[in-house]
Protein backbone atom coordinates (compact mmCIF):
# COMPACT_ATOMS: atom_id res chain seq x y z
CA UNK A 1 -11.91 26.92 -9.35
CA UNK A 2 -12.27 23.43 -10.67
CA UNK A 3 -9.27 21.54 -9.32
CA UNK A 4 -7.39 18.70 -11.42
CA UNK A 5 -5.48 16.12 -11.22
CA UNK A 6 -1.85 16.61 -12.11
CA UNK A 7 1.70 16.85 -11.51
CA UNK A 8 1.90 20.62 -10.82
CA UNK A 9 -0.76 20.16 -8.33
CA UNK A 10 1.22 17.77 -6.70
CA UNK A 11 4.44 19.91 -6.70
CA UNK A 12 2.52 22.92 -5.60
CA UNK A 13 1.29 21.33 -2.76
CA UNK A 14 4.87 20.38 -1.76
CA UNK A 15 6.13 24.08 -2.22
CA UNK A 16 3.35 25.22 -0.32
CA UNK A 17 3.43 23.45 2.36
CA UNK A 18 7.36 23.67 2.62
CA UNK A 19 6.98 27.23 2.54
CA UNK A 20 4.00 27.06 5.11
CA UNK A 21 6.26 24.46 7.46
CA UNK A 22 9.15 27.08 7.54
CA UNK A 23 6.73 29.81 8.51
CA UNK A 24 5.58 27.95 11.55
CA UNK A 25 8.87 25.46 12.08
CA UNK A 26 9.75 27.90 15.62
CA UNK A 27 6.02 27.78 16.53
CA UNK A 28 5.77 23.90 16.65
CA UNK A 29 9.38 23.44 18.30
CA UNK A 30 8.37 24.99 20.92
CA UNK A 31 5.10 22.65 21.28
CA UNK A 32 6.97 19.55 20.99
CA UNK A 33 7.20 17.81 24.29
CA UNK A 34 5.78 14.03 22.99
CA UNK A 35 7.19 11.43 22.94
CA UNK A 36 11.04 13.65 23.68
CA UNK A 37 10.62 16.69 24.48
CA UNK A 38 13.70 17.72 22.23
CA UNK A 39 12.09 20.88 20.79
CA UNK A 40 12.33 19.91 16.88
CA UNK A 41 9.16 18.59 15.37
CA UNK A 42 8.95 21.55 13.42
CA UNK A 43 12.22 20.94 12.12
CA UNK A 44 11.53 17.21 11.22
CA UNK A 45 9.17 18.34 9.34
CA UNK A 46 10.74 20.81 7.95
CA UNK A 47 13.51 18.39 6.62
CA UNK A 48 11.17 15.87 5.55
CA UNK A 49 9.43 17.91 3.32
CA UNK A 50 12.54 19.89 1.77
CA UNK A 51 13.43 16.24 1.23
CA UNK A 52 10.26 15.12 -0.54
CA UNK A 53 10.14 18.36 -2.55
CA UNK A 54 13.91 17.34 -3.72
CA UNK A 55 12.76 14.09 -4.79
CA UNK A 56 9.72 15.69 -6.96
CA UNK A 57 11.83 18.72 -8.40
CA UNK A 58 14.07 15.99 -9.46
CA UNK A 59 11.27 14.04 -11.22
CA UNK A 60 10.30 17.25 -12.85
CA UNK A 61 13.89 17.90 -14.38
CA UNK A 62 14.26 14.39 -15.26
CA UNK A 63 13.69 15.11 -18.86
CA UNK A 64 12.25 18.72 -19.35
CA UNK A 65 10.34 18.01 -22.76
CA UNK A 66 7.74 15.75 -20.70
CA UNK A 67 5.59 16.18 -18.05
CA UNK A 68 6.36 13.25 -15.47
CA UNK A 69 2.63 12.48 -14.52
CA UNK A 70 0.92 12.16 -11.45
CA UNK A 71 1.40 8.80 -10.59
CA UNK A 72 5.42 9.42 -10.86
CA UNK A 73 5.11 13.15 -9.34
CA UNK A 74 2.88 11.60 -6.09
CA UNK A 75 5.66 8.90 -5.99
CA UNK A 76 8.34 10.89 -6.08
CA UNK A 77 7.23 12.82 -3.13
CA UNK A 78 6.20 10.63 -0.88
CA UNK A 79 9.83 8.31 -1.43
CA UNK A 80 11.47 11.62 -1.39
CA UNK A 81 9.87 12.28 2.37
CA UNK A 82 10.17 8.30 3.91
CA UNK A 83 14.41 8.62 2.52
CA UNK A 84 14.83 12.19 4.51
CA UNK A 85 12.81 11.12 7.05
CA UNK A 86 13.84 12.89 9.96
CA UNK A 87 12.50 11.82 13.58
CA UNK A 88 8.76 9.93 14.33
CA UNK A 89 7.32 12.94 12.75
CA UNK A 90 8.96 12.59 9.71
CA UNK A 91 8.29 9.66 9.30
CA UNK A 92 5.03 9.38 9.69
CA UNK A 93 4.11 12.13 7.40
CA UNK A 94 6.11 10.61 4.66
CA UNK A 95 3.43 7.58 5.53
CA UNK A 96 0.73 10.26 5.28
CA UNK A 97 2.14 11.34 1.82
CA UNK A 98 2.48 7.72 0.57
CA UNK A 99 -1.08 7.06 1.95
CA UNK A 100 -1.90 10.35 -0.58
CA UNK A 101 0.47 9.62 -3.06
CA UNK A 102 -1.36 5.80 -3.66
CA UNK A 103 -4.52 7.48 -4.31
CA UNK A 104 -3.61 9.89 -6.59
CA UNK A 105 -1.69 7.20 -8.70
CA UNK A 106 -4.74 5.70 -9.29
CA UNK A 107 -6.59 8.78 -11.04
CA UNK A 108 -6.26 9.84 -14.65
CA UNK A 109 -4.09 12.86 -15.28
CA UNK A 110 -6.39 15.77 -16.54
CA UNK A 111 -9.28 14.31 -14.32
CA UNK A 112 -11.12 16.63 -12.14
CA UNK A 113 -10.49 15.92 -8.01
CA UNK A 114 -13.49 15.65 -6.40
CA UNK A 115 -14.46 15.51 -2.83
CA UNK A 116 -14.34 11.44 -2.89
CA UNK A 117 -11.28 11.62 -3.80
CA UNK A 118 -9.92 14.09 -1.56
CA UNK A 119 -11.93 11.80 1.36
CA UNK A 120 -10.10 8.82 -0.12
CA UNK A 121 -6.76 10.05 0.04
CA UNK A 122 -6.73 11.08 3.20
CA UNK A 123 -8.12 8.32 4.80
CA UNK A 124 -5.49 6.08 3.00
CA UNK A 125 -2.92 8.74 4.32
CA UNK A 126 -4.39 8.34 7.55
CA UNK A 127 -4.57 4.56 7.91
CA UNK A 128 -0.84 4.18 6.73
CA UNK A 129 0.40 6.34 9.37
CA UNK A 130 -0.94 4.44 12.15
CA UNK A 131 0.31 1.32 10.79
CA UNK A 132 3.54 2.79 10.73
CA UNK A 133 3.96 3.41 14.49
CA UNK A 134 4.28 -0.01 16.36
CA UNK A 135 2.24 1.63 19.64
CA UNK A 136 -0.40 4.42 18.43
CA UNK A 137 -1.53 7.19 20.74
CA UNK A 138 -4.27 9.12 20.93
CA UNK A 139 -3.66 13.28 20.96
CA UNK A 140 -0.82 12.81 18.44
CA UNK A 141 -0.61 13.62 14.27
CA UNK A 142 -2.57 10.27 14.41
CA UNK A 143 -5.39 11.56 15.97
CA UNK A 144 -5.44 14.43 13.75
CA UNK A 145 -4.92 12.63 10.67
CA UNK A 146 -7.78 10.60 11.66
CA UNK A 147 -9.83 13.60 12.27
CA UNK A 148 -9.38 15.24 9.08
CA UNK A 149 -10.25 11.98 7.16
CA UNK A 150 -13.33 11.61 9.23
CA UNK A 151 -14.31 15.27 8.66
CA UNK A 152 -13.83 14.59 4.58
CA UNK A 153 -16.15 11.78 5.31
CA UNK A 154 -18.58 13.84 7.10
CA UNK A 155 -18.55 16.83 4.48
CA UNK A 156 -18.94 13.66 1.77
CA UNK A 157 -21.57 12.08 2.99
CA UNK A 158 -23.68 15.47 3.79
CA UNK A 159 -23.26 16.12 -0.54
CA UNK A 160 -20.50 18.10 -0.82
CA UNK A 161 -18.12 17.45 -4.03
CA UNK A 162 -16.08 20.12 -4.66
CA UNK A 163 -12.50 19.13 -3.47
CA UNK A 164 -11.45 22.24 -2.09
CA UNK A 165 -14.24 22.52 0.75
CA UNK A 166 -13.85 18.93 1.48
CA UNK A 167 -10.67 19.68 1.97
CA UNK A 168 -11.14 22.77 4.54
CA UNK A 169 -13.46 20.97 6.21
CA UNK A 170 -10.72 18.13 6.93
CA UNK A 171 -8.31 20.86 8.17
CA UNK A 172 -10.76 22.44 9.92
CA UNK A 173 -11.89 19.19 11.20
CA UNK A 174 -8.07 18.40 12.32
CA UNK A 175 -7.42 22.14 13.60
CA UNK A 176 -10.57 21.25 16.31
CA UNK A 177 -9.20 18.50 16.99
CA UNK A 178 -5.82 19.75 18.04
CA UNK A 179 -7.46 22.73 19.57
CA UNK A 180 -7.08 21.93 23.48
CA UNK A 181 -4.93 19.52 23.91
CA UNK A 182 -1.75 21.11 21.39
CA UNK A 183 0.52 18.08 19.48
CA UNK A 184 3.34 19.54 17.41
CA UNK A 185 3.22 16.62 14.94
CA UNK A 186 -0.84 17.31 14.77
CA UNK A 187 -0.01 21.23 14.23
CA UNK A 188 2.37 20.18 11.51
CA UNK A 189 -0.20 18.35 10.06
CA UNK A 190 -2.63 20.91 10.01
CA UNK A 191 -0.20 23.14 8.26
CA UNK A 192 0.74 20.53 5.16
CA UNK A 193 -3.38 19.88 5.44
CA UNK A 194 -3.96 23.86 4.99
CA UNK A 195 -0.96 23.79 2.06
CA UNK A 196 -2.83 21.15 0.38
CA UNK A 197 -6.23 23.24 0.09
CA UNK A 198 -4.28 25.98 -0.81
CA UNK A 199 -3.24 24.26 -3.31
CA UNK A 200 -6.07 22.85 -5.00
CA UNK A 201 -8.35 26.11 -4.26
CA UNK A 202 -5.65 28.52 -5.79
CA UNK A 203 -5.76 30.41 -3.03
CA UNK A 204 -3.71 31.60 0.03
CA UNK A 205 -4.73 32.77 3.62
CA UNK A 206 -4.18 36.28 3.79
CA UNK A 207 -0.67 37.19 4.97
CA UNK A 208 0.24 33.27 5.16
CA UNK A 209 -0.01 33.35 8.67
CA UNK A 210 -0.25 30.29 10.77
CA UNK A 211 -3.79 30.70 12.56
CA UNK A 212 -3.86 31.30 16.55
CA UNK A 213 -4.18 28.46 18.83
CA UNK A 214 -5.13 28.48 22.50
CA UNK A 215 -2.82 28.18 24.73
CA UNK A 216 -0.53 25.32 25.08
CA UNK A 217 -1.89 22.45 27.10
CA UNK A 218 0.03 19.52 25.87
CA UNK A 219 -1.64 15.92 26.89
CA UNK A 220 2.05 14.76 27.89
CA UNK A 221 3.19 17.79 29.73
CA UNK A 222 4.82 15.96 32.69
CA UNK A 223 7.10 14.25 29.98
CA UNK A 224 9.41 17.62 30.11
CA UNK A 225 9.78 18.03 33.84
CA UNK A 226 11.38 15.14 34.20
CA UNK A 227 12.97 13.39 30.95
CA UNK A 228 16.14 11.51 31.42
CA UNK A 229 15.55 9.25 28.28
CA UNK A 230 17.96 8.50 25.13
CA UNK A 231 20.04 11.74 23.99
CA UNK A 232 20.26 9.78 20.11
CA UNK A 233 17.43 8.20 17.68
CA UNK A 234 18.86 5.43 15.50
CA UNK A 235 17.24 4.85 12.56
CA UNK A 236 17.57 2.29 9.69
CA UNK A 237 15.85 1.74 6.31
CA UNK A 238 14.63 -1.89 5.59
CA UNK A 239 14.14 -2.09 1.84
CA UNK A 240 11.42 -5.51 1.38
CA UNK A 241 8.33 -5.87 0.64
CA UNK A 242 5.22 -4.69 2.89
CA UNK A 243 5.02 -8.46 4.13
CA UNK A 244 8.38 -8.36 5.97
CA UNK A 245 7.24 -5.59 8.16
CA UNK A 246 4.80 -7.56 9.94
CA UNK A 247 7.83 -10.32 10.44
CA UNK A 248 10.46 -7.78 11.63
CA UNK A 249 7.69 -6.68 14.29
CA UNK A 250 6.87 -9.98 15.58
């Protein structure tokens, strides 16, 4: 199946992987020990993407005679995801889907997605979401994110072109990653990763079921034994341009 770019594929990616997120929200609450071990990453993420897939159903009902175009459909979601944000999770998958949502602005609507394209939007989605967190670590969604981008590369580089195996290799390449050393913000991301290539192949897993992982051996495990940190997380939207970011962290 030759994938395209377009609008639906954009909104079937969100109702895949909204569908996929509330399949395995229990499974990643559980995992979720870093940075609070509060027990609802999965639900973040959950949240966050019911919120982006508001935000593009929306655009699609705007005016039901015309099709809203990529550009305003990839928009839509990922400004949909950073307004119901919901935890560090959230938010840095709605930096993830803006990372996404800037490459696919650029293409032509009707063009076919190839497997540069599918590398390039993921390493945008990537690089956005560690610029988003003010101190990165390692054996988080960042890792992954970074992993799946490199494994696009990888697949790339070795002459592959069709978009949906570039894309299973990068969630592949992301579920080895987490394999080990279990992140539930990195599991999420596998899971919208997996909805994704679902999406463009046409196809779904058999039974939708989230694939087995080894036993939980989070890097931050001591975190739970012993957490007497903040019981609230305040958060604020700045609306300015990219420019004042770097100011309001210095």
């Amino acid at each position: 199946m030759t994938a395209v770019v377009s609008s639906a594929l954009v909104r079937e990616w969100a109702y895949r992987a909204l569908s996929a997120l509330g399949e395995a929200r229990a499974e990643i609450d559980a995992l979720n020990v870093f940075p609070v071990p509060d027990g609802d990453t999965g639900t973040n993420l959950y949240l966050t993407m019911e919120s982006a897939l508001e935000s593009v159903d929306r655009c699609w009902t705007a005016d039901e005679d015309a099709d809203p175009g990529v550009g305003a459909t990839a928009k839509a979601l990922s400004t949909g995801a950073l307004m119901g944000a919901r935890g560090n999770s959230g938010v840095i998958l709605s930096q993830l889907l803006r990372g996404t949502g800037e490459v696919l602005s650029g293409l032509a609507d009707g063009s076919t997605l190839d497997g540069q394209m599918v590398q390039d939007l993921l390493r945008r989605g990537a690089d956005l979401s560690y610029q988003a967190v003010a101190r990165p670590v390692e054996g988080t969604i960042l890792t992954e994110a970074r992993a799946a981008a490199d494994a696009a590369q990888r697949c790339v580089q070795d002459g592959v072109h069709d978009a949906s195996a570039v894309l299973a290799a990068a969630a592949h390449g992301a579920q080895e990653r987490l394999a080990g050393v279990v992140d539930a913000g990195g599991r999420g991301l596998v899971v919208v990763l997996e909805a994704l290539a679902e999406a463009v192949s046409g196809r779904r897993r058999p039974g939708a079921a989230a694939p087995a992982l080894p036993q939980p051996r989070p890097v931050h495990a001591e975190v739970a034994s012993h957490y007497g940190g903040p019981a609230y997380e305040v958060m604020f939207l700045l609306e300015a341009d990219d420019d004042a970011v770097d100011v309001l962290r210095a």
